[in-house]
PDB file of N, CA and C in Angstrom:
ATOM      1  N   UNK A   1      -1.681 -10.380  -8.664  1.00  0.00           N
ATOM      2  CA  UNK A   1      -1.263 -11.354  -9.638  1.00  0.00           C
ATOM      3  C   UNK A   1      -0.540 -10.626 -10.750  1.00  0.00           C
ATOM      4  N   UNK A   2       0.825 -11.153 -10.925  1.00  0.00           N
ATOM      5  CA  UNK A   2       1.274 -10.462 -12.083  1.00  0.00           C
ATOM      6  C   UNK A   2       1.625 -11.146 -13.451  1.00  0.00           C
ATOM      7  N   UNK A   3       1.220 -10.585 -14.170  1.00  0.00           N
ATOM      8  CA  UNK A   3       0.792 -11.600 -15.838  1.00  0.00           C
ATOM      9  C   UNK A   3       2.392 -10.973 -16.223  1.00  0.00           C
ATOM     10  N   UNK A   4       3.032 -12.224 -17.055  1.00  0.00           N
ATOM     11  CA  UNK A   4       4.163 -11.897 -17.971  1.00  0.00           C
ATOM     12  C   UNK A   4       5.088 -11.827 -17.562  1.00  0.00           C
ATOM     13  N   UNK A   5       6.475 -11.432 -18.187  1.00  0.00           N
ATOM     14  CA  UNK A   5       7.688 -11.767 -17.757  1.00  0.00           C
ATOM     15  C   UNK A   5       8.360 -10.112 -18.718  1.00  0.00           C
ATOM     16  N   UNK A   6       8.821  -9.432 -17.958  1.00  0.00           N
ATOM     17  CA  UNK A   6       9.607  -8.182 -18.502  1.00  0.00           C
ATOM     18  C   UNK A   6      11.244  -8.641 -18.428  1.00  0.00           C
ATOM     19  N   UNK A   7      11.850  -7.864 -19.295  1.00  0.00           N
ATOM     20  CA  UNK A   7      13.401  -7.844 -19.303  1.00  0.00           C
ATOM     21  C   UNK A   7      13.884  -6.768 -17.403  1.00  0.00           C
ATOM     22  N   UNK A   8      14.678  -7.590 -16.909  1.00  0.00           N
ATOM     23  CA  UNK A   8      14.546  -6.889 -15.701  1.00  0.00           C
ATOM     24  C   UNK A   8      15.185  -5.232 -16.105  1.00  0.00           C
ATOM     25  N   UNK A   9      15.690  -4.677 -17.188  1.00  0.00           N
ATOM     26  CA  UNK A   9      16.729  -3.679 -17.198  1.00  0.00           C
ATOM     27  C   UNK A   9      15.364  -2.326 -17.748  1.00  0.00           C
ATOM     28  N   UNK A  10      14.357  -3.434 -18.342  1.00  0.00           N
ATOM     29  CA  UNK A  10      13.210  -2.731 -18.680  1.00  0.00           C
ATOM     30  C   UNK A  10      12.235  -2.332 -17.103  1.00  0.00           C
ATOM     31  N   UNK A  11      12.351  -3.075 -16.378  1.00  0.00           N
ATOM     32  CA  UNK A  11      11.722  -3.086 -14.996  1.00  0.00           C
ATOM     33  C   UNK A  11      11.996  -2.035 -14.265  1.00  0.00           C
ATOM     34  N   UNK A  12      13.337  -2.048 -13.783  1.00  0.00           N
ATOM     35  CA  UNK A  12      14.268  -1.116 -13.549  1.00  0.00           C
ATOM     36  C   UNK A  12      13.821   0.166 -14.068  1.00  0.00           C
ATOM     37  N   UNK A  13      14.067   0.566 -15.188  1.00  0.00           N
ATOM     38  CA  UNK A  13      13.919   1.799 -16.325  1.00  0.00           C
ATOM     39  C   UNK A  13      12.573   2.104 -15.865  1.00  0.00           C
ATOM     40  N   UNK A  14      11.908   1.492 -15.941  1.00  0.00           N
ATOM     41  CA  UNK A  14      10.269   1.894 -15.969  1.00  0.00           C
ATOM     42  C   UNK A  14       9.925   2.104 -14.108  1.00  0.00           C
ATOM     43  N   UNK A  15       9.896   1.665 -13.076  1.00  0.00           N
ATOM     44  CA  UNK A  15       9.890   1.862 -11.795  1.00  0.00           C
ATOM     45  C   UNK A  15      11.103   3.189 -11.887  1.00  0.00           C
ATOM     46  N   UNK A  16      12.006   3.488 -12.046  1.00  0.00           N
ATOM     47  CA  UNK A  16      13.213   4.672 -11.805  1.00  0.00           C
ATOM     48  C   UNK A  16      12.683   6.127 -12.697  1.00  0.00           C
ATOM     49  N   UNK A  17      11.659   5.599 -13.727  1.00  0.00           N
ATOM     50  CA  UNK A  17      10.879   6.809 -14.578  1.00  0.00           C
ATOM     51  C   UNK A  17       9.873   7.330 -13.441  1.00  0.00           C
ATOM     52  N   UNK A  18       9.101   6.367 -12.915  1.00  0.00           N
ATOM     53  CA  UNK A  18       7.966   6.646 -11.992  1.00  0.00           C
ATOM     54  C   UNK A  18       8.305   7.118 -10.489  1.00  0.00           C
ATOM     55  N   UNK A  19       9.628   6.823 -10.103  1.00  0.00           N
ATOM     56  CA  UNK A  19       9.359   6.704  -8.389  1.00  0.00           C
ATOM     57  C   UNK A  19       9.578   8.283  -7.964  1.00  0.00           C
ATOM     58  N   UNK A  20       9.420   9.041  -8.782  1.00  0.00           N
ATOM     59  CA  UNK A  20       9.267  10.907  -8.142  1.00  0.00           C
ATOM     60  C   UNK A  20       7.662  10.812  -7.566  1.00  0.00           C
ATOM     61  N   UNK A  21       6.793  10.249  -8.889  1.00  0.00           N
ATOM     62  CA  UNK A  21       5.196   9.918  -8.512  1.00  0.00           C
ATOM     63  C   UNK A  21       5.534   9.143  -6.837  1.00  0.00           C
ATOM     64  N   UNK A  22       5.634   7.786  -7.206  1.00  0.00           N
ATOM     65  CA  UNK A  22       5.688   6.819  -5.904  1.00  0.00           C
ATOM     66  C   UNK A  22       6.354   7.804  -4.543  1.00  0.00           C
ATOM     67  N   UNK A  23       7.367   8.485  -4.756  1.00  0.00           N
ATOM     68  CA  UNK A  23       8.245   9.414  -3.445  1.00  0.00           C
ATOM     69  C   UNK A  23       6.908  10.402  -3.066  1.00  0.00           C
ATOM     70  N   UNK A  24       6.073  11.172  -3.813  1.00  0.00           N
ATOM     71  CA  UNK A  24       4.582  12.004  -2.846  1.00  0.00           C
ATOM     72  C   UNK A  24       3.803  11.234  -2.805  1.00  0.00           C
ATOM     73  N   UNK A  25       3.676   9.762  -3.193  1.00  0.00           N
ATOM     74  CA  UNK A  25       2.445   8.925  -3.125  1.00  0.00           C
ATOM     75  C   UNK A  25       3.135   8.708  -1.611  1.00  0.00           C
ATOM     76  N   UNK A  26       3.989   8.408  -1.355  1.00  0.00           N
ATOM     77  CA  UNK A  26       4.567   7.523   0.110  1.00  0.00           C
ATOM     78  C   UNK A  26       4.484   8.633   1.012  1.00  0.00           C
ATOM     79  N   UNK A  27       4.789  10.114   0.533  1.00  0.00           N
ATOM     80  CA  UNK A  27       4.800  10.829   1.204  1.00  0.00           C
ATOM     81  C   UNK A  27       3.137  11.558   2.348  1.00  0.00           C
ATOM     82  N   UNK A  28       2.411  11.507   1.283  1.00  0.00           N
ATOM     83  CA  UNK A  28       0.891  11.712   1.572  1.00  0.00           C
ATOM     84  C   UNK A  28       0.243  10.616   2.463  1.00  0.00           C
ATOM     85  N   UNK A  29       0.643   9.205   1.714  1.00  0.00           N
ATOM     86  CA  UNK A  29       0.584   7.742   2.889  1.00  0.00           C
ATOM     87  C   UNK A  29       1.000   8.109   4.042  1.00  0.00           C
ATOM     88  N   UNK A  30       2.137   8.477   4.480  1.00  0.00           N
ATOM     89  CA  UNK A  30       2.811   8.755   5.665  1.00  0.00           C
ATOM     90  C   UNK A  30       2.280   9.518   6.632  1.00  0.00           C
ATOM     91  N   UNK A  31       1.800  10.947   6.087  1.00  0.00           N
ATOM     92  CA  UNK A  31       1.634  11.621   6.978  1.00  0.00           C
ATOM     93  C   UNK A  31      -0.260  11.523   7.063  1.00  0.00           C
ATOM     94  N   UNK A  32      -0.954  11.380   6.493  1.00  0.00           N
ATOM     95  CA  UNK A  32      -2.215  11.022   6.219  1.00  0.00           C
ATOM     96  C   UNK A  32      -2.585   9.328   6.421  1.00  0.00           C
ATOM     97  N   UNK A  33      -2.302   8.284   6.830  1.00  0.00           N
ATOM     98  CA  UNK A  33      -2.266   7.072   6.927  1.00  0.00           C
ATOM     99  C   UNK A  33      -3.784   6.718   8.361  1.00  0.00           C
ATOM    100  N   UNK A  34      -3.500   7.751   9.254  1.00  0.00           N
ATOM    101  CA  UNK A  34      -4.398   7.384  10.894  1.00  0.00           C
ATOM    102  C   UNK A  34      -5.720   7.820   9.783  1.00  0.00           C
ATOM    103  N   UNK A  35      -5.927   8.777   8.763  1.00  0.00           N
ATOM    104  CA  UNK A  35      -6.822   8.706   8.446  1.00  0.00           C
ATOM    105  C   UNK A  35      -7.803   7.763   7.210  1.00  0.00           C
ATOM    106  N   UNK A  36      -6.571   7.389   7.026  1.00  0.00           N
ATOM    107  CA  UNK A  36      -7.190   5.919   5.990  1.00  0.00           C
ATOM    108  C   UNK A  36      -7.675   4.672   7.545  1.00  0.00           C
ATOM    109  N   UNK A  37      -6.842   4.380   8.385  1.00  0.00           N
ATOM    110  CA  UNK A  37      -7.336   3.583   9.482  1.00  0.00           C
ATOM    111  C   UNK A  37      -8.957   3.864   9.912  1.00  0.00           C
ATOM    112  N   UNK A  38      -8.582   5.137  10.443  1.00  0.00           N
ATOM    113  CA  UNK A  38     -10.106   5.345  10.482  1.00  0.00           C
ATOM    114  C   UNK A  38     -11.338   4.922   9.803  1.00  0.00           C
ATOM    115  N   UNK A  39     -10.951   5.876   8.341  1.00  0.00           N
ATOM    116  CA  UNK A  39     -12.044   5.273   7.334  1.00  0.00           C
ATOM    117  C   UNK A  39     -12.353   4.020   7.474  1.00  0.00           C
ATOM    118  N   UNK A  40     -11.190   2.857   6.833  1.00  0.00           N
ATOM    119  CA  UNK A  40     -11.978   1.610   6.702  1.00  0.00           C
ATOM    120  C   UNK A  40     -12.503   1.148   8.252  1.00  0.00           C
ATOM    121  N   UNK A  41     -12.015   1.527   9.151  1.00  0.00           N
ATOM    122  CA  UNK A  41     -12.612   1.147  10.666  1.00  0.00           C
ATOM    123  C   UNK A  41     -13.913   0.809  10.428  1.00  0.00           C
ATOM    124  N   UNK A  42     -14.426   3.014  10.340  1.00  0.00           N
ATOM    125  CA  UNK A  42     -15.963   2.921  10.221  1.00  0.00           C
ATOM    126  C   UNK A  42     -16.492   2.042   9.341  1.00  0.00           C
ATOM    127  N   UNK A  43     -15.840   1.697   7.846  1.00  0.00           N
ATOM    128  CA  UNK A  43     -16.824   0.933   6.947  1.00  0.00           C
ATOM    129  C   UNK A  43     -16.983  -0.390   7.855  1.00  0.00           C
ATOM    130  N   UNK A  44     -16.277  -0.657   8.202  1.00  0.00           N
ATOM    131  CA  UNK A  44     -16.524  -2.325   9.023  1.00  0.00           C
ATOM    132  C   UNK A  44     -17.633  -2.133  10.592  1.00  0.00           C
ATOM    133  N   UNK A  45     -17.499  -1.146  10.959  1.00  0.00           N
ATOM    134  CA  UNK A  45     -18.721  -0.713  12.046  1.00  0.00           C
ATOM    135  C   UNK A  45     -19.310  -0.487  11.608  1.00  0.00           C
ATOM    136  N   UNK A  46     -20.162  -0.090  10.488  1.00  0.00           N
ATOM    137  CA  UNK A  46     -21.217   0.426   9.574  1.00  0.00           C
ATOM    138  C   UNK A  46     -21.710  -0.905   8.690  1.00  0.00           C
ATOM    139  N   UNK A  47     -20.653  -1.984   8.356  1.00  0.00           N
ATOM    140  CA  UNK A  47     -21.039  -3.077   7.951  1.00  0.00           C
ATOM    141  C   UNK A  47     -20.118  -3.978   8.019  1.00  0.00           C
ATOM    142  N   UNK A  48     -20.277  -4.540   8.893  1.00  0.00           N
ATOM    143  CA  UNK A  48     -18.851  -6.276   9.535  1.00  0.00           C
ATOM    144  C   UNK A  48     -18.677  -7.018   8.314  1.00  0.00           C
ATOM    145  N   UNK A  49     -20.016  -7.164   7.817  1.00  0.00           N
ATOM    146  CA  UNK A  49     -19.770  -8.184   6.469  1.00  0.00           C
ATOM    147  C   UNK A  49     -19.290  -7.673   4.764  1.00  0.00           C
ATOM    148  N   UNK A  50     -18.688  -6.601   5.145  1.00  0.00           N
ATOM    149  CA  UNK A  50     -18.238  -5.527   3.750  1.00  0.00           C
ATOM    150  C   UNK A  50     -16.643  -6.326   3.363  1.00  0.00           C
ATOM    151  N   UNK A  51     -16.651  -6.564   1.736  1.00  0.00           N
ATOM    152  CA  UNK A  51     -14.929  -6.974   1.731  1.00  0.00           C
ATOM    153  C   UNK A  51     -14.739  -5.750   0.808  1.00  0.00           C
ATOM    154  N   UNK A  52     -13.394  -4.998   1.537  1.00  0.00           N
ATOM    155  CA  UNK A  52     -12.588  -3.263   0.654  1.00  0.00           C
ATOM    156  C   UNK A  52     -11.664  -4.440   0.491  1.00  0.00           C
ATOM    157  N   UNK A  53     -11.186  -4.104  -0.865  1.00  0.00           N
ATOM    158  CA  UNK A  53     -10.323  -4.470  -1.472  1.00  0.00           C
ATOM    159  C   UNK A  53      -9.464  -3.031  -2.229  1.00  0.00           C
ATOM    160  N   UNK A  54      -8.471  -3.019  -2.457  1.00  0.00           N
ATOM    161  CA  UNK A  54      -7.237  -2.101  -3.116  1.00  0.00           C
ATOM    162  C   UNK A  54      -6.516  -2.423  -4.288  1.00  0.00           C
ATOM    163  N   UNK A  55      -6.622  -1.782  -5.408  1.00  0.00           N
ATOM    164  CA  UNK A  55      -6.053  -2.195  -6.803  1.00  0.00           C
ATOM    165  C   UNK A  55      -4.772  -1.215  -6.702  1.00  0.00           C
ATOM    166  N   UNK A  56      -3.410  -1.720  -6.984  1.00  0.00           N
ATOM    167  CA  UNK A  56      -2.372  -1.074  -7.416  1.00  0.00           C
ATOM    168  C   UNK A  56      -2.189  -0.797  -8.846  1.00  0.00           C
ATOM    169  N   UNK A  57      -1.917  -0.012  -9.490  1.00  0.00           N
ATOM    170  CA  UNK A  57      -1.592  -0.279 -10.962  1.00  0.00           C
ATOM    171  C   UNK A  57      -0.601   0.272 -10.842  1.00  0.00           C
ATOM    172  N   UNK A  58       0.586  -0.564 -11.484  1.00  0.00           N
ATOM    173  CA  UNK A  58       1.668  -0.079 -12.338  1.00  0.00           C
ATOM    174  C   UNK A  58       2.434   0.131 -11.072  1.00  0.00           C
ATOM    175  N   UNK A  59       2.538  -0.916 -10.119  1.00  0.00           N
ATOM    176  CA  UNK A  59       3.121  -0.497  -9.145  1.00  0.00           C
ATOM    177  C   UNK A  59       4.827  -1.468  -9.093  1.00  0.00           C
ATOM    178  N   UNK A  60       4.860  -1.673 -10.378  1.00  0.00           N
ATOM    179  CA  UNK A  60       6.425  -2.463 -10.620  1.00  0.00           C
ATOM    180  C   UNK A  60       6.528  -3.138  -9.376  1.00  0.00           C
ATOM    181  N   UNK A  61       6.052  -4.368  -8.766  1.00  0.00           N
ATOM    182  CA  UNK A  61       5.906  -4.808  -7.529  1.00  0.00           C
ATOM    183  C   UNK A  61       6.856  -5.941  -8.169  1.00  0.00           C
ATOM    184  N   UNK A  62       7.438  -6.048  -9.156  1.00  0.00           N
ATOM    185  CA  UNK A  62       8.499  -6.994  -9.429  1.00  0.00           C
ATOM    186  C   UNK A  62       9.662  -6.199  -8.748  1.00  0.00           C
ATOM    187  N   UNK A  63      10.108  -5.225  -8.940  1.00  0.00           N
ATOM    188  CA  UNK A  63      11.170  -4.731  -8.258  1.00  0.00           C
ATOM    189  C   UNK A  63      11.173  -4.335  -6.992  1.00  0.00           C
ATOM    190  N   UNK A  64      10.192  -3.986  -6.594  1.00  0.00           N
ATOM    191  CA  UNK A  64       9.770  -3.764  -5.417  1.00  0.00           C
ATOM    192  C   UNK A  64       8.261  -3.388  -4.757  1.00  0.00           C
ATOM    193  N   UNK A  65       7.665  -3.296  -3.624  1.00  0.00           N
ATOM    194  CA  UNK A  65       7.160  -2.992  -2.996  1.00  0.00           C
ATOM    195  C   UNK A  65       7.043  -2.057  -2.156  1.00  0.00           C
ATOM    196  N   UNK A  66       6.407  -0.482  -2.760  1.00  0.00           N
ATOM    197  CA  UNK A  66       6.300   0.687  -2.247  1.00  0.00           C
ATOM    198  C   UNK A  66       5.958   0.617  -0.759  1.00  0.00           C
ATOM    199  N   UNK A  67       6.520   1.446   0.173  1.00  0.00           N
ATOM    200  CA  UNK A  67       5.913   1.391   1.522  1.00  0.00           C
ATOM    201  C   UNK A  67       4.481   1.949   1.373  1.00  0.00           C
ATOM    202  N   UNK A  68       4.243   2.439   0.763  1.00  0.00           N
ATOM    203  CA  UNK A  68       2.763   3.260   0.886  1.00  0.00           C
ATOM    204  C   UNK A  68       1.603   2.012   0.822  1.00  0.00           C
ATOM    205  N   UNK A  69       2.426   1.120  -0.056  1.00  0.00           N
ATOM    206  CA  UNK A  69       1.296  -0.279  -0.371  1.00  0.00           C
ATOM    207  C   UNK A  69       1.511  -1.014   0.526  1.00  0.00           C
ATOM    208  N   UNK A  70       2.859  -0.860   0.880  1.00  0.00           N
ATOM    209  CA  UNK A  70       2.778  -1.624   2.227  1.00  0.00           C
ATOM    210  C   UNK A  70       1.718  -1.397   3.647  1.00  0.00           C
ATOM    211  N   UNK A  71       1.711  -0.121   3.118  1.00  0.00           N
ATOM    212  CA  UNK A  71       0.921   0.702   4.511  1.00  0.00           C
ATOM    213  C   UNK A  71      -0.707   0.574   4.530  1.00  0.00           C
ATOM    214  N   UNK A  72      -0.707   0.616   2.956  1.00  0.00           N
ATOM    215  CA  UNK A  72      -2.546   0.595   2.616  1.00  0.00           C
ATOM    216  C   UNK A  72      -3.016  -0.974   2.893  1.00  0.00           C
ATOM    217  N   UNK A  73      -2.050  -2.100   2.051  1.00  0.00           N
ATOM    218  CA  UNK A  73      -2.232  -3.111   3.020  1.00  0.00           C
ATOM    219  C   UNK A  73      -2.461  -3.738   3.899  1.00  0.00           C
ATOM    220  N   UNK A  74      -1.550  -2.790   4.634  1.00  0.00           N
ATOM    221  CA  UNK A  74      -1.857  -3.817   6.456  1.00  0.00           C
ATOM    222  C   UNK A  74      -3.066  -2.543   7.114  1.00  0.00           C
ATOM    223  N   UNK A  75      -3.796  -1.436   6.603  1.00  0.00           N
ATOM    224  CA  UNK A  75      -4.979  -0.714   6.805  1.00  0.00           C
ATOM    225  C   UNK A  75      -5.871  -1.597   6.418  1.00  0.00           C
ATOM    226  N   UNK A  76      -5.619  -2.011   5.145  1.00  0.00           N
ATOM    227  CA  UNK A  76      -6.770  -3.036   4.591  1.00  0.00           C
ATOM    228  C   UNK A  76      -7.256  -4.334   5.359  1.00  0.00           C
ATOM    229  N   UNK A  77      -6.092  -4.872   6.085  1.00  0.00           N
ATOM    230  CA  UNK A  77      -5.796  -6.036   6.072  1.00  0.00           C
ATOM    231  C   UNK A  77      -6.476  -6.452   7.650  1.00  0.00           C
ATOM    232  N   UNK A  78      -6.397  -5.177   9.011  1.00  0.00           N
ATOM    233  CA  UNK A  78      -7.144  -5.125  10.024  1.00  0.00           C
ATOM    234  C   UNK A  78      -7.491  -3.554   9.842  1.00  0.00           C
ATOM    235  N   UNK A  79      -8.129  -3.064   9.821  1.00  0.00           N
ATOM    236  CA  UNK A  79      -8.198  -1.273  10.378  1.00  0.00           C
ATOM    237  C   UNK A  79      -8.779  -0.934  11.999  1.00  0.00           C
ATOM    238  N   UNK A  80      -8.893  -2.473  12.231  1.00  0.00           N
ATOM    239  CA  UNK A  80      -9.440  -2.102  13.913  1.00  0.00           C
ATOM    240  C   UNK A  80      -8.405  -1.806  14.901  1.00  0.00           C
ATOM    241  N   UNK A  81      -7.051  -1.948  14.035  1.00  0.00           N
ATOM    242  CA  UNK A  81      -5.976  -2.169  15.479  1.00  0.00           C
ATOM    243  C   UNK A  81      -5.673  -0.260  15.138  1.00  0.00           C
ATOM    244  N   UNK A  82      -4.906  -0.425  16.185  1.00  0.00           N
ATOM    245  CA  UNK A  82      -4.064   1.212  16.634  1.00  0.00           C
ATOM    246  C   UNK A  82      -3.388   1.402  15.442  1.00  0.00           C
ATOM    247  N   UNK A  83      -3.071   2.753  14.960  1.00  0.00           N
ATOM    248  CA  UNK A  83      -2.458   3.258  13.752  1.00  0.00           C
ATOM    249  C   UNK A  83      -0.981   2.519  14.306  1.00  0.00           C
ATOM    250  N   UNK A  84      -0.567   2.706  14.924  1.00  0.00           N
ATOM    251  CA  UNK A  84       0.956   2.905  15.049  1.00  0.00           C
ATOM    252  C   UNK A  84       1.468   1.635  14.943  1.00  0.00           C
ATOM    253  N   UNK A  85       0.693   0.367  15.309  1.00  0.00           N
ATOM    254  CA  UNK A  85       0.806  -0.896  14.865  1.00  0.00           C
ATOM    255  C   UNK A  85       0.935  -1.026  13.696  1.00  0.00           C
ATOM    256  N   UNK A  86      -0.236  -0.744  13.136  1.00  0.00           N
ATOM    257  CA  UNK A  86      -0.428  -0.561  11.305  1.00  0.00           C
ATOM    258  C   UNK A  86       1.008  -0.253  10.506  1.00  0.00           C
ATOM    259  N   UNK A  87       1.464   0.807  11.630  1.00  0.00           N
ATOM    260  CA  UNK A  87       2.961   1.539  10.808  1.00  0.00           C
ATOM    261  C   UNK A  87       4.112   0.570  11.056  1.00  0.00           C
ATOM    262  N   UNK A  88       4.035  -0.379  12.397  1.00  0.00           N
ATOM    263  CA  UNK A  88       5.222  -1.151  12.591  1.00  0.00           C
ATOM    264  C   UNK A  88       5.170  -2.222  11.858  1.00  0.00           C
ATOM    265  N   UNK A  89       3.492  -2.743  11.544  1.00  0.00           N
ATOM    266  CA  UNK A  89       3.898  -4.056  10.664  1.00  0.00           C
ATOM    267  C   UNK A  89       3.893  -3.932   9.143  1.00  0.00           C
ATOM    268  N   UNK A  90       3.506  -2.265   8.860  1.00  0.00           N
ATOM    269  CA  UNK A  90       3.788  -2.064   7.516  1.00  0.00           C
ATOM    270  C   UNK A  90       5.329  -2.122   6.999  1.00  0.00           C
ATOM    271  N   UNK A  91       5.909  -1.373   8.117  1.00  0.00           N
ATOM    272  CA  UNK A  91       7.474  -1.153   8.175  1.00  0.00           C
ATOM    273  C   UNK A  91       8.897  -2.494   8.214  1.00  0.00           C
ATOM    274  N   UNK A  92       7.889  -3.341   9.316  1.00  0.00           N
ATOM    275  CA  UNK A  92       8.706  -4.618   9.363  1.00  0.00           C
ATOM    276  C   UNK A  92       9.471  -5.198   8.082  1.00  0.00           C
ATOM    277  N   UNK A  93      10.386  -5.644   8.179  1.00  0.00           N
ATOM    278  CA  UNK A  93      11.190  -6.564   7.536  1.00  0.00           C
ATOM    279  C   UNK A  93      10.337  -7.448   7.105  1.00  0.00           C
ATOM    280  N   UNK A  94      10.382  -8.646   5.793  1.00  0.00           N
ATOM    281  CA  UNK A  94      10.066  -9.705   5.944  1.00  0.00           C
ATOM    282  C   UNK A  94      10.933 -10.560   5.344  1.00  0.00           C
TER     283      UNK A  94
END
């Protein structure tokens, strides 16, 4: 949920200050990702009735949507399926 209304040139400015952070955040997602699958797997074999939830901060999701959140998302969203799925429907178009 995003509260408020920014000047978009301020949006811009502020996501283009940050995305060196966001470029090794995506980068570490990428190559480390089968092991976030895993994890939440086990939490759901260890307990079916558990809800993981994921907080972004400051993730300028007005301008866009980092692949990495894209990626932690759709981990979040099933972790029972095959990694490589995870990566195609993180990747997909919408």
């Amino acid at each position: 949920f995003v509260l408020g209304r920014r000047d978009p040139s301020m949006i811009r400015a502020r996501k283009q200050s940050r995305q060196s952070r966001w470029d090794r955040v995506n980068a570490m997602w990428f190559e480390h990702y089968p092991l976030a699958v895993r994890f939440y797997s086990e939490i759901l074999k260890a307990n079916p009735n558990i809800t993981v939830m994921g907080l972004i901060e400051d993730g300028m999701l007005e301008e866009a949507i980092e692949p990495s959140v894209k990626l932690f998302s759709e981990t979040l969203w099933n972790p029972q399926r095959p990694p490589e799925e995870i990566l195609q429907k993180a990747l997909a178009e919408r």
